[in-house]
Protein backbone atom coordinates (compact mmCIF):
# COMPACT_ATOMS: atom_id res chain seq x y z
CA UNK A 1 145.70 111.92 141.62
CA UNK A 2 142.23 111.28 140.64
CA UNK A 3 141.48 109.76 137.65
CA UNK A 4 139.10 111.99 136.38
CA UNK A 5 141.86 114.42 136.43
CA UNK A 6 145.04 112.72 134.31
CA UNK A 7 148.11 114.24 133.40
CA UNK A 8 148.57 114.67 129.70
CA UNK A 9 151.70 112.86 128.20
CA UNK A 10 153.87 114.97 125.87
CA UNK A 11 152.27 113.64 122.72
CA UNK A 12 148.91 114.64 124.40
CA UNK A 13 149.60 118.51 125.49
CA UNK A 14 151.71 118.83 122.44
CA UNK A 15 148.77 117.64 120.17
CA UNK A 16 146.66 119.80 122.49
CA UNK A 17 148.26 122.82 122.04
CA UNK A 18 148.76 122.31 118.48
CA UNK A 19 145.20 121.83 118.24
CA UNK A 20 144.37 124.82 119.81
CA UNK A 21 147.02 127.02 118.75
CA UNK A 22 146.01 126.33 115.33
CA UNK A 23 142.27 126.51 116.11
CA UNK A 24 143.33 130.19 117.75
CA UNK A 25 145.22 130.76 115.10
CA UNK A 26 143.10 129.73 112.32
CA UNK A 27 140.01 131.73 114.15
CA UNK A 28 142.97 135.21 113.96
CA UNK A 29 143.37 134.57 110.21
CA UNK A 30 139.91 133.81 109.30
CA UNK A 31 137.94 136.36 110.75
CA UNK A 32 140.05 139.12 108.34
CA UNK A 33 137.85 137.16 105.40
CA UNK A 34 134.29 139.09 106.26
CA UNK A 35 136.89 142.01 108.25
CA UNK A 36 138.25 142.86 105.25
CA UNK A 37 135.34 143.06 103.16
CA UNK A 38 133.20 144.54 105.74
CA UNK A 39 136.21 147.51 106.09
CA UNK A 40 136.71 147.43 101.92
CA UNK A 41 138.89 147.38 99.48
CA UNK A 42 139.54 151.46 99.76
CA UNK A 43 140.29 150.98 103.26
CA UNK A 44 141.57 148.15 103.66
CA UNK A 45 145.11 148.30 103.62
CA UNK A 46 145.26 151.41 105.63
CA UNK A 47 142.59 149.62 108.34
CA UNK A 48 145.43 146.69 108.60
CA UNK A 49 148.35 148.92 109.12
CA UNK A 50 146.62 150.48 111.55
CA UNK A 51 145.60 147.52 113.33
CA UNK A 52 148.60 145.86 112.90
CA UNK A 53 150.83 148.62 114.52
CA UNK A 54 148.76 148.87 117.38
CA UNK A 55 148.57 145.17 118.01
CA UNK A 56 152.47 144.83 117.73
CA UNK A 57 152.44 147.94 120.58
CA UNK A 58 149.89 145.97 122.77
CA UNK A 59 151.66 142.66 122.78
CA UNK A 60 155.56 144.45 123.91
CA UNK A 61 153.14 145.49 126.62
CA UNK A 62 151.49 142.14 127.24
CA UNK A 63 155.01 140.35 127.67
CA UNK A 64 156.34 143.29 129.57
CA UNK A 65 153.02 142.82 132.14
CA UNK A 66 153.69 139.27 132.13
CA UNK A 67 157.43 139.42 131.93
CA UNK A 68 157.57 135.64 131.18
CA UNK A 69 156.29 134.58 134.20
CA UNK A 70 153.58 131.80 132.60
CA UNK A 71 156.96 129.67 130.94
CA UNK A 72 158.57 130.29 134.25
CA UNK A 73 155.96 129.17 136.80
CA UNK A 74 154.73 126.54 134.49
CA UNK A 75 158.90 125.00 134.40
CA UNK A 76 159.29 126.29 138.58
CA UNK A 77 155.73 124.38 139.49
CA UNK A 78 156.62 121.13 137.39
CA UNK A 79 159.84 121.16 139.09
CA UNK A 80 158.05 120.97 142.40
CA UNK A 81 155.34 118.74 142.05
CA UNK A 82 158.06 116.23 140.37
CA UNK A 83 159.40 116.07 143.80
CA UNK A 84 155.48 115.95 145.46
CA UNK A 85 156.08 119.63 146.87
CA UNK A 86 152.75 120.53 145.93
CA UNK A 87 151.81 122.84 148.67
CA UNK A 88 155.24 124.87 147.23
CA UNK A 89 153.51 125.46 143.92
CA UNK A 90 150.61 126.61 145.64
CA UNK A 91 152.47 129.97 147.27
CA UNK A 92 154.06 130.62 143.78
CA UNK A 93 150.92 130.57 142.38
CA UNK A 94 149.42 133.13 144.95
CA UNK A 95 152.17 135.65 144.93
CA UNK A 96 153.25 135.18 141.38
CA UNK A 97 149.05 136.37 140.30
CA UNK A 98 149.94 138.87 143.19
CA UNK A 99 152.86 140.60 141.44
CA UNK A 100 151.77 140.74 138.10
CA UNK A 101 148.55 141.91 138.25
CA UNK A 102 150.16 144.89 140.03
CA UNK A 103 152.54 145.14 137.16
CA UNK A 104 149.65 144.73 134.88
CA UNK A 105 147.68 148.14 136.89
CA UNK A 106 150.93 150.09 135.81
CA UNK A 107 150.86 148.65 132.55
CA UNK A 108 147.43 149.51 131.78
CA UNK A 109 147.64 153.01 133.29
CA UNK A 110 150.95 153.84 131.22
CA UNK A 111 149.17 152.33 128.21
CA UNK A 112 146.26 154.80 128.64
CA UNK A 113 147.74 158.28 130.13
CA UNK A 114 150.48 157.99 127.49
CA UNK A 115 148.69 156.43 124.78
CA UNK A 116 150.19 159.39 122.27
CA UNK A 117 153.88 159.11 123.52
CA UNK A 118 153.78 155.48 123.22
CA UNK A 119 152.43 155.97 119.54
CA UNK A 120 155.34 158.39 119.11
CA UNK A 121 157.82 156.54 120.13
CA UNK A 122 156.80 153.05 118.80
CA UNK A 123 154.26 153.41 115.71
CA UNK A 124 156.25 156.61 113.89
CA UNK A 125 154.38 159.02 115.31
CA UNK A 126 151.01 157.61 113.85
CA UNK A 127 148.70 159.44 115.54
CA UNK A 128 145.62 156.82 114.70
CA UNK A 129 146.93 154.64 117.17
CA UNK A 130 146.17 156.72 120.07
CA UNK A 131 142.67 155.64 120.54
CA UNK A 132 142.92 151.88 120.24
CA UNK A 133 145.90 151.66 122.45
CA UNK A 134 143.64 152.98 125.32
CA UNK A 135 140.73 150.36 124.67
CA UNK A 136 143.39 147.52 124.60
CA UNK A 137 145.05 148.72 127.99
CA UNK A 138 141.83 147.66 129.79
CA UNK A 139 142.48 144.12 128.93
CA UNK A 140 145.83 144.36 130.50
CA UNK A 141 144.25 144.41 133.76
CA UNK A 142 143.18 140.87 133.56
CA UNK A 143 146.08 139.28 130.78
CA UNK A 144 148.79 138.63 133.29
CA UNK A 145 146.72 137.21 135.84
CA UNK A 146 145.40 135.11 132.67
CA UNK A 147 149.13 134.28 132.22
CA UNK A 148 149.84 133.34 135.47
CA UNK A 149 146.94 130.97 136.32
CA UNK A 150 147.69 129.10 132.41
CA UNK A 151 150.99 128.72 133.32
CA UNK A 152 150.16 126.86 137.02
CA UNK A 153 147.83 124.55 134.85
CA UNK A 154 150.30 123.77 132.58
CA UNK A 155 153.00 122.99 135.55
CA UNK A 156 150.41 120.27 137.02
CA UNK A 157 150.83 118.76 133.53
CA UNK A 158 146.80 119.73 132.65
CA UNK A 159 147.93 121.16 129.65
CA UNK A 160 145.09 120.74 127.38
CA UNK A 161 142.97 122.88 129.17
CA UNK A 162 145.12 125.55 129.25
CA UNK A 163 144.91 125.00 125.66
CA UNK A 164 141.42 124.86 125.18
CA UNK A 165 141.02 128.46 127.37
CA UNK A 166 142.86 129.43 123.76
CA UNK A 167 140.11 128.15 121.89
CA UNK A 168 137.60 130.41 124.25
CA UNK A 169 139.64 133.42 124.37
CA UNK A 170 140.09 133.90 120.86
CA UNK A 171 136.05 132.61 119.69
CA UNK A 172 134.71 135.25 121.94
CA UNK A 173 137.53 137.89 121.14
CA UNK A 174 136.66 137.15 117.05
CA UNK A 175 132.62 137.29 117.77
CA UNK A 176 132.62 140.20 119.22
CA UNK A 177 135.57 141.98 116.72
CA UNK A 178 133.05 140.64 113.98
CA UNK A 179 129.80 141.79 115.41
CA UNK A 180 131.79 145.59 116.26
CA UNK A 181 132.95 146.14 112.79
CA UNK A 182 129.70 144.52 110.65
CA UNK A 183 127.64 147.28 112.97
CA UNK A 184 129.63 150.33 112.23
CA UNK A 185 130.87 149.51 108.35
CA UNK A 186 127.43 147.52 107.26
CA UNK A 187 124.35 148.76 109.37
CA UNK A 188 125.84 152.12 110.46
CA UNK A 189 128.16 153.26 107.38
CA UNK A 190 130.64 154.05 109.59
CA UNK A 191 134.66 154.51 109.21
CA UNK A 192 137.17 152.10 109.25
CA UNK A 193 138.87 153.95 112.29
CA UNK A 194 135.86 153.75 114.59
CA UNK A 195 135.99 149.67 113.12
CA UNK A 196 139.29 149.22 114.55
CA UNK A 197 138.86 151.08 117.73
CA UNK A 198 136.13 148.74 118.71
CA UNK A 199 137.93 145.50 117.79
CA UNK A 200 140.93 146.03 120.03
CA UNK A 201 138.43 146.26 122.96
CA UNK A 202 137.57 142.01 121.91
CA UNK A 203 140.71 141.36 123.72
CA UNK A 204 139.11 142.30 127.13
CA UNK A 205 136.06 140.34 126.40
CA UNK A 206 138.09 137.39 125.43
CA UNK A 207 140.75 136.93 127.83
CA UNK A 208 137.83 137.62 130.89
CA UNK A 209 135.71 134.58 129.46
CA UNK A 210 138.87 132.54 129.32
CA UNK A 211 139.72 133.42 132.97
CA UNK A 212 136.43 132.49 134.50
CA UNK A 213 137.19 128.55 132.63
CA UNK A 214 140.20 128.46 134.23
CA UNK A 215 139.03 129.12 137.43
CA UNK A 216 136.91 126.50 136.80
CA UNK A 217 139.85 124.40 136.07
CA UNK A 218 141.71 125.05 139.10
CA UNK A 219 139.38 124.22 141.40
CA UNK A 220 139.40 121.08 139.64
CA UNK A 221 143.41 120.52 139.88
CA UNK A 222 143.25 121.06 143.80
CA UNK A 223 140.84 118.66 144.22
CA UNK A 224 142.74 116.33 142.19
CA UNK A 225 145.69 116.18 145.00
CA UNK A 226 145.33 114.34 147.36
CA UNK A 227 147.29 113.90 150.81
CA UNK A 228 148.94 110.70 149.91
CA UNK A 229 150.51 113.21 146.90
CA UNK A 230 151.75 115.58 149.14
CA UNK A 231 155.42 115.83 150.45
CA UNK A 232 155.48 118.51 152.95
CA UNK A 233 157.81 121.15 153.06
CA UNK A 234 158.89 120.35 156.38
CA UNK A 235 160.13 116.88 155.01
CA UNK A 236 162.13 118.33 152.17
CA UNK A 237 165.69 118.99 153.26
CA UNK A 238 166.35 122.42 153.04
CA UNK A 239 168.77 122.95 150.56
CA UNK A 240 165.86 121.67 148.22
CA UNK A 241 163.25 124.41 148.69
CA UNK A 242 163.98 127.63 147.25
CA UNK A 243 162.99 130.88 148.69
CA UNK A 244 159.83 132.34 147.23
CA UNK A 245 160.89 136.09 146.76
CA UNK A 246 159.82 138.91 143.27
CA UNK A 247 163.41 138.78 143.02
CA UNK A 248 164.26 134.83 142.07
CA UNK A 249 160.81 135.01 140.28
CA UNK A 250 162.16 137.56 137.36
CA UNK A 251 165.25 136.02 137.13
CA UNK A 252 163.52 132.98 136.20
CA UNK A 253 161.58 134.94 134.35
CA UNK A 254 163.47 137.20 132.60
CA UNK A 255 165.43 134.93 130.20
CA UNK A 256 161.87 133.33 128.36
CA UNK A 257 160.83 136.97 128.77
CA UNK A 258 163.29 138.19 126.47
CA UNK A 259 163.38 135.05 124.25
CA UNK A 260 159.10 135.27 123.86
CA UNK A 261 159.50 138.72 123.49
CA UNK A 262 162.18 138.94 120.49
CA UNK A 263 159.39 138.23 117.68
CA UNK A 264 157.56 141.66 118.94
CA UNK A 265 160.47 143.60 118.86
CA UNK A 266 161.64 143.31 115.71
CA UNK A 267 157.58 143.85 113.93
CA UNK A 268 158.12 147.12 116.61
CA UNK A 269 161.43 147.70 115.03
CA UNK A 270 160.12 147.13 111.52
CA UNK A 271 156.95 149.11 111.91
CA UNK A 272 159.11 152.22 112.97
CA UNK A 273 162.08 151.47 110.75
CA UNK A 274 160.15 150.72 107.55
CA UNK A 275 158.00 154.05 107.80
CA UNK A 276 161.80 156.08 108.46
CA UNK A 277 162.91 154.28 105.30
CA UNK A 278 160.14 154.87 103.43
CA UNK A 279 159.40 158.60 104.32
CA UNK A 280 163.03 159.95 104.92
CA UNK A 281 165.08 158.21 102.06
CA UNK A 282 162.70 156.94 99.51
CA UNK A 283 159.54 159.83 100.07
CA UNK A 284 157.15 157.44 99.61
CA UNK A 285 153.54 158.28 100.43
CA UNK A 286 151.66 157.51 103.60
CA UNK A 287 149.29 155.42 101.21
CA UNK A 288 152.24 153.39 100.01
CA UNK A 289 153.78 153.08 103.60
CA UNK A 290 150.58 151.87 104.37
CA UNK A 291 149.95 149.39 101.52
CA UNK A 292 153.55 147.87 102.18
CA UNK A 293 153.70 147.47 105.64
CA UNK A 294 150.33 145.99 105.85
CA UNK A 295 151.39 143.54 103.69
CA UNK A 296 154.45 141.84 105.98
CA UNK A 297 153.70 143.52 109.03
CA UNK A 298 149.74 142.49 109.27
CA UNK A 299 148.58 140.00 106.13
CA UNK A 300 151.32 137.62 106.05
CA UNK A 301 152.63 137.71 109.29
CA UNK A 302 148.89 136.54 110.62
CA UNK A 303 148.73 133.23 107.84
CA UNK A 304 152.32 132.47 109.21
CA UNK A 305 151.59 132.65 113.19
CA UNK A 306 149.45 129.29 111.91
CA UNK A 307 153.24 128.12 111.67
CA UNK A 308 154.66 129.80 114.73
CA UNK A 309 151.48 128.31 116.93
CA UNK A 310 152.92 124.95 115.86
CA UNK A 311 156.67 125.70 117.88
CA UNK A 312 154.80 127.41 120.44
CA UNK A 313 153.00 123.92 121.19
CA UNK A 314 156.24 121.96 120.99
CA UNK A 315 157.94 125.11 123.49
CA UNK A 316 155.50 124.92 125.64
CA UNK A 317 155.79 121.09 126.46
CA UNK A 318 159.51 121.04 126.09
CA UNK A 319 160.18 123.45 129.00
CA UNK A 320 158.27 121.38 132.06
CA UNK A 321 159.21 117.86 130.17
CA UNK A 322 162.95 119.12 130.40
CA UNK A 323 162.48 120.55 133.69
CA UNK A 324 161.41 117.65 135.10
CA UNK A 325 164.29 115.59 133.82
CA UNK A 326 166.74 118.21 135.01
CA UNK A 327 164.69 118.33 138.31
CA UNK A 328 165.25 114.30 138.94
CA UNK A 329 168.78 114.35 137.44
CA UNK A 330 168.37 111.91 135.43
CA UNK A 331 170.79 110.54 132.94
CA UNK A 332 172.42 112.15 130.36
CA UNK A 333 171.23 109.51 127.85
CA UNK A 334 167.95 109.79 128.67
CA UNK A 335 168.05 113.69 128.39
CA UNK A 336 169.40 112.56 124.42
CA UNK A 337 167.06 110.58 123.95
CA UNK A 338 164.70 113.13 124.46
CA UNK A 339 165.94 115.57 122.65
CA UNK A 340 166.74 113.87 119.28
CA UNK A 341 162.70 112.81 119.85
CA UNK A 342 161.61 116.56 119.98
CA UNK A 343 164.43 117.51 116.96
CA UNK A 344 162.36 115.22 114.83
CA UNK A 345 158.91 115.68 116.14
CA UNK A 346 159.84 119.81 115.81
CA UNK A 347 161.07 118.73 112.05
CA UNK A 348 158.38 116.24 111.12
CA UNK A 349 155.52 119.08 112.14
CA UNK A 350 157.11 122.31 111.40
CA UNK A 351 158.41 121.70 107.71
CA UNK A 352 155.53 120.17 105.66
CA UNK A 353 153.25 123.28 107.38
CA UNK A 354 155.77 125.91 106.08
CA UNK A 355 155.93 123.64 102.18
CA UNK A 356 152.32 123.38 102.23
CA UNK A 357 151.56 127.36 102.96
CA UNK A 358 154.23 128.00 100.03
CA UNK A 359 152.59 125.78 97.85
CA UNK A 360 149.27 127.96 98.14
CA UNK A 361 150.64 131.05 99.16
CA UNK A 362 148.74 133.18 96.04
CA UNK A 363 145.48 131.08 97.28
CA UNK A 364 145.97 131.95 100.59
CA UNK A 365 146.40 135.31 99.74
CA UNK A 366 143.07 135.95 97.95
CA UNK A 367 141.22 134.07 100.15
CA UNK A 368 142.20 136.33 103.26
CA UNK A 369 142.77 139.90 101.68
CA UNK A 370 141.58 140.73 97.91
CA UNK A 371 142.66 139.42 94.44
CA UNK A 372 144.92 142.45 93.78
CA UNK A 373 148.34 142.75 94.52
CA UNK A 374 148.35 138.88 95.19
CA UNK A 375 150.90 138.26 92.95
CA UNK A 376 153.36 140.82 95.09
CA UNK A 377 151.32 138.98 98.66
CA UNK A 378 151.87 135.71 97.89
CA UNK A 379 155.39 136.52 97.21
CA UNK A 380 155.78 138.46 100.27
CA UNK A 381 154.01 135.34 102.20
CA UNK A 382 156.09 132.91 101.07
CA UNK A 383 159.34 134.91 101.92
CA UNK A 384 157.39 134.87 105.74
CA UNK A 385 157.19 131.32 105.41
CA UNK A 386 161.01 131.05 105.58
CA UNK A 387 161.14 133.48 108.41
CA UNK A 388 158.34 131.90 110.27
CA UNK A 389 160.44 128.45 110.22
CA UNK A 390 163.60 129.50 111.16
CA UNK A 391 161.84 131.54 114.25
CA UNK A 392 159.98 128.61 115.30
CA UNK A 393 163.40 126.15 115.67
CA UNK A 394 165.37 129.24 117.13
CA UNK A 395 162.44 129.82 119.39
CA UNK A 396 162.79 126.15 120.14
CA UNK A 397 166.37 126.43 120.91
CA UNK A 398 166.84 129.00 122.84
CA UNK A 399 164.21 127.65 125.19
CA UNK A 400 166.59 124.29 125.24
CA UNK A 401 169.20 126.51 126.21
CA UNK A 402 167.68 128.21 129.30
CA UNK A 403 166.33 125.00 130.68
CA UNK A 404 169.16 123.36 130.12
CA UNK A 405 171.71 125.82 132.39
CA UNK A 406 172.61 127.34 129.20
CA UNK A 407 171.20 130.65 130.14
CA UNK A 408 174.00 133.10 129.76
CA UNK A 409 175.34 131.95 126.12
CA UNK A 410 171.38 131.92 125.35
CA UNK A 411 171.02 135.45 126.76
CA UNK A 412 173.98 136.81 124.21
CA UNK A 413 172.57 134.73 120.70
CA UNK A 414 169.67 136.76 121.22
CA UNK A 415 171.82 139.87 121.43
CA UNK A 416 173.67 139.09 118.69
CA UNK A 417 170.62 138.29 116.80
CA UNK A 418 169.54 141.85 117.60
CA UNK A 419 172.33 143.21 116.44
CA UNK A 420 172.28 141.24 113.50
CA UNK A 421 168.71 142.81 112.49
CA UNK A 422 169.85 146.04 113.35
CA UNK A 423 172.67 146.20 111.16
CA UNK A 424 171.11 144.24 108.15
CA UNK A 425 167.61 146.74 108.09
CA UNK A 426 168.96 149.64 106.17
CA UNK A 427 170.75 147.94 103.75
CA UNK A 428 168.10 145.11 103.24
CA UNK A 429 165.17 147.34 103.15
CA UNK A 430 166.68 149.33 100.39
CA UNK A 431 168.27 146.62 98.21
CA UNK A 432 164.19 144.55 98.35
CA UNK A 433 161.95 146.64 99.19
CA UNK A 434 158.92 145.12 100.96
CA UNK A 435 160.98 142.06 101.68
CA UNK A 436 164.21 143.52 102.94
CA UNK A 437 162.85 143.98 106.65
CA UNK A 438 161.26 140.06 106.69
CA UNK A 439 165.07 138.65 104.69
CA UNK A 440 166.92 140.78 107.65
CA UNK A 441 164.85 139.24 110.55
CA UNK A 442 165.39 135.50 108.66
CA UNK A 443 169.02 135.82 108.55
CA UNK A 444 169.55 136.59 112.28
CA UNK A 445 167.71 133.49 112.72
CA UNK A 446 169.52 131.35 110.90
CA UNK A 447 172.68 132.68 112.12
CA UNK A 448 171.94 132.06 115.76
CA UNK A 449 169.95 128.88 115.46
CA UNK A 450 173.35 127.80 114.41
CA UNK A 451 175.14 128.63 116.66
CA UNK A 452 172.62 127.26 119.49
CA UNK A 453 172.19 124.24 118.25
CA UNK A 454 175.90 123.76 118.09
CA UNK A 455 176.06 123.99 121.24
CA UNK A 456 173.43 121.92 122.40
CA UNK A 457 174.32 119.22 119.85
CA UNK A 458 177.96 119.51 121.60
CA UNK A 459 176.66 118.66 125.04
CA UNK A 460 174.30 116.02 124.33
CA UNK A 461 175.65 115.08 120.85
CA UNK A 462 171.62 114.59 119.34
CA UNK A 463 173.05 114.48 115.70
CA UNK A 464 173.80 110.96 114.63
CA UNK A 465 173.68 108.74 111.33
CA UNK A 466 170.00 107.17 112.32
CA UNK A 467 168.83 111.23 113.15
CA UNK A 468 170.46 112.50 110.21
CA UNK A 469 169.05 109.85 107.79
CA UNK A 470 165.10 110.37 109.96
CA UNK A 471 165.36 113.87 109.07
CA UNK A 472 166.47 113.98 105.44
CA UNK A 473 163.63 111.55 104.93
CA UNK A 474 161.40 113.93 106.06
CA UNK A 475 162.46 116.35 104.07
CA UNK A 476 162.17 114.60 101.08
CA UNK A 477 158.70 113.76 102.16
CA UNK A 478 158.37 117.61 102.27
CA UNK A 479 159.45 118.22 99.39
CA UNK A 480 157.92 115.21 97.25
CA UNK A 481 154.57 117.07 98.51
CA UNK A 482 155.41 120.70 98.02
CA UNK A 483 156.17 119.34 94.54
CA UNK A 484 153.12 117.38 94.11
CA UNK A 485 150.75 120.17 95.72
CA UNK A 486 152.08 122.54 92.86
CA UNK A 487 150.86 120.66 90.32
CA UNK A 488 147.62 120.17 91.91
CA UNK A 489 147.40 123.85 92.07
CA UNK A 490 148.51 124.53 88.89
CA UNK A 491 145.52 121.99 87.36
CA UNK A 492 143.05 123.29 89.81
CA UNK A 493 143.11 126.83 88.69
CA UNK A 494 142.75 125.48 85.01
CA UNK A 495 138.89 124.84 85.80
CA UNK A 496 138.62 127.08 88.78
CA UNK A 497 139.23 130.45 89.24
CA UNK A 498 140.87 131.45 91.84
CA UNK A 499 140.37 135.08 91.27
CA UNK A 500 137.57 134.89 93.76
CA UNK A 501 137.58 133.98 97.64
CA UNK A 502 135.30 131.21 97.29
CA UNK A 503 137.75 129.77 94.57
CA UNK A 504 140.35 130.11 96.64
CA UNK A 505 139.16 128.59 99.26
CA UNK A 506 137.70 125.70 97.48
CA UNK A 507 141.16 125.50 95.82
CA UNK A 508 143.03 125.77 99.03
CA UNK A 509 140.64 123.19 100.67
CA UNK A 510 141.82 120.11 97.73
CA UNK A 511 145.45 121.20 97.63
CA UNK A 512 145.44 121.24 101.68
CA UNK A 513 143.74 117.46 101.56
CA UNK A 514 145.77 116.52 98.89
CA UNK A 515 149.37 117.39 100.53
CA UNK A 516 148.23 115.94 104.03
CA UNK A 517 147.44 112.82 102.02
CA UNK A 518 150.49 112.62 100.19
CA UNK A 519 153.02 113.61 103.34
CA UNK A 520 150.92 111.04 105.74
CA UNK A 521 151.36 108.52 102.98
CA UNK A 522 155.04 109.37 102.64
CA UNK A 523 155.91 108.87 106.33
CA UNK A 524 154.02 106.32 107.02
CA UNK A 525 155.98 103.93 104.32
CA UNK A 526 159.25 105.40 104.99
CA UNK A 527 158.36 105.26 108.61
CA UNK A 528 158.72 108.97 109.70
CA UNK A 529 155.13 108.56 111.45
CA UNK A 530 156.77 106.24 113.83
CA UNK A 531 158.25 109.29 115.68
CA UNK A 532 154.19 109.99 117.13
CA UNK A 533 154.51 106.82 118.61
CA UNK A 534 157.61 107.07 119.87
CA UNK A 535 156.77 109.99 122.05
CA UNK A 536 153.09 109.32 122.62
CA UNK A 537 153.64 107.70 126.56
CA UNK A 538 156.60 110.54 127.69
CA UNK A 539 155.55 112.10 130.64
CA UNK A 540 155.67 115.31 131.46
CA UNK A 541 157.42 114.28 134.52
């Protein structure tokens, strides 16, 4: 390989990734600041409902079009390249972009001749929808091949630019949204319907801009093999080379499909569920269905993808790192090792995020919606917070348990943990309220993480005295800084109010420096920090 062109080690692409998914994320949660006030406060509510139900819709139909096939050609191209079949990875590349942009034509067409059965069917018969699904089904003719090409980046073990294509996707898909709705709410005095039919189409602009860079990119990662890198097919035995057919690529594909696509159900299941609730047994108006649901199906659950970008980062190093190892056969030690690494790393990231969100949650709130009803948001937030954690280490798991050959047992917890949602909805929804859907959906996480990382932990046996002890010290780190955040809150609002978004955010800006002070200070004396060096030179493969 060229220099010019080095892999990234796992404490580089997960960094990456974090970086960007944050960045992404950050960029999807910050825009609502002027998008909310630009829509106002009459509309506001309804405008997120709206745009939240059509955005769950458009992503069952982005991971349907893409049908897992990035996670799968980024673990099926590692695999090869560990074993210098490069010229292998180049014909899954070609017919995997092949395939699913085909599957991506249908996709788009279904998405726009049936726009008003799909809203039928999947947003309650809300017959706003219909409009916006058709603008975002033109973007679904360029998403999977989008998919596709990230995922044969991230394979070659490049996978900070496949990060930083994020970054471009989602600054030119939040310009544009921005520019859309100031026009037809400021300059034209316009409706908030018109608003959100325009910023669905930012997803096209977006992902095409993103495309073109990694283009770019892959020009560059061909020219960085050279023949010296290259085993030949012909010199691979050939029980080692696996057929290249649509049919081997959705098996490997299915599994992470239905794992990446579990999170979109359920806010599908809630959207439709919560609305029959609401309207059948409890007659509540459309303006309180609308209030509610925007609340844990739009507000919160955007501040807590800032959490779930975080696992994503960790998943999406994990599955080529372990599919390498698997790949080479290496030792079952070494495989521990590993794994009791990304426990802790998962641990040490994940849980002083999810404190520190908690901490701020009414902050947060008023920053990124309006003053009222915070008290009943940041509630609702911080209730997210718990189910945003325990979806990130399930998400985790489950993607442990497919690379590791544990496919079928992973393939029925995420059944059960269907079934577990289904069954707890009803009863949830009317015992809480607004929280009952997000409580169900947390349960069925914690159930099944359980039970996978029993069964992980019985194969490899991670758990032991010097993990235990690493992670209840970072817990108490957690906690020591939840608890010392709270108090800084509770001080700051003394002299500054908070009842506006620039006090918020000026609040939210000390309490944020403030708990990444305390929890780096924390680790670094108790020596929980040590586990960024500890995984800063493993290779991807």
């Amino acid at each position: 390989m060229e220099n010019n062109m080095k892999k990234d080690s796992l404490l580089k692409s997960s960094l990456w990734i974090s970086v960007s998914g944050i960045i992404s994320r950050i960029l999807a949660v910050v825009y609502i600041i002027p998008w909310n006030i630009w829509i106002g406060p009459v509309a506001v509510y309804a405008a997120n409902s709206m745009y939240g139900k059509v955005y769950n819709i458009y992503n069952l139909f982005l991971i349907i079009a893409t049908a897992g096939i990035p996670s799968a050609i980024s673990k099926e191209v590692a695999a090869h390249n560990a074993l210098g079949r490069f010229d292998q990875s180049e014909k899954l590349f070609k017919k995997y972009t092949i395939y699913m942009t085909l599957v991506g034509v249908v996709c788009a067409a279904v998405m726009f001749f049936g726009a008003k059965y799909v809203a039928i069917v999947l947003a309650a018969g809300d017959m706003r929808v219909v409009t916006p699904i058709k603008y975002l089904s033109i973007a679904m003719l360029i998403i999977p091949a989008l998919g596709i090409l990230r995922g044969y980046i991230q394979g070659y073990a490049f996978i900070s630019y496949s990060a930083f294509s994020q970054v471009i996707e989602q600054i030119a898909r939040v310009a544009y949204m921005l520019y859309a709705t100031y026009t037809i709410m400021v300059l034209q005095k316009g409706n908030y319907v018109s608003a959100v039919n325009q910023s669905t189409l930012a997803s096209f602009i977006g992902a095409t801009l993103a495309y073109i860079f990694l283009l770019w990119i892959r020009v560059r990662v061909r020219r960085s093999v050279t023949v010296e890198d290259v085993k030949q097919t012909a010199t691979v035995p050939d029980e080692e080379v696996a057929d290249i057919n649509f049919g081997s690529m959705l098996r490997s594909a299915i599994p992470f499909l239905l794992v990446d696509t579990i999170m979109t159900v359920l806010q599908l299941f809630d959207q439709t569920t919560f609305t029959w609730i609401y309207q059948l047994i409890l007659h509540a108006s459309q303006h309180t269905i609308d209030n509610l649901y925007a609340m844990f199906g739009f507000q919160a659950n955007k501040i807590i993808m800032v959490l779930v970008s975080l696992a994503i980062s960790v998943s999406a190093s994990v599955i080529p790192a372990l599919s390498a190892m698997v790949s080479r056969k290496v030792s079952d030690d070494e495989v521990q090792n590993f794994m009791r690494k990304i426990v802790q790393f998962t641990i040490f990231i994940i849980l002083p995020a999810t404190f520190g969100v908690i901490a701020i949650s009414r902050q947060l709130w008023t920053a990124f919606v309006f003053y009222n009803q915070s008290i009943l948001g940041a509630k609702v937030l911080i209730v997210s917070c718990f189910e945003a954690f325990f979806y990130c280490v399930f998400m985790i798991l489950e993607n442990v348990l497919q690379v590791t050959h544990h496919m079928k047992k992973s393939m029925i917890y995420l059944a059960i943990a269907y079934l577990l949602k289904i069954v707890l909805q009803l009863p949830m929804t009317l015992l809480l309220g607004v929280y009952g859907p997000v409580v169900a959906t947390t349960i069925s996480f914690i159930i099944m993480g359980h039970f996978a990382f029993r069964l992980i932990n019985k194969q490899f046996h991670i758990i032991d005295k010097k993990l235990a002890k690493s992670l209840l010290r970072i817990l108490a780190d957690g906690l020591i800084m939840l608890i010392v955040v709270v108090i800084a809150n509770f001080l700051l609002v003394q002299v500054i109010s908070d009842a506006t978004k620039v006090g918020a955010i000026i609040v939210i800006a000390i309490c944020g420096i403030i708990g990444i002070a305390v929890y780096g200070f924390l680790s670094y004396k108790d020596g929980s920090l040590k586990i960024l060096k500890d995984i800063r030179d493993t290779k991807i493969y």
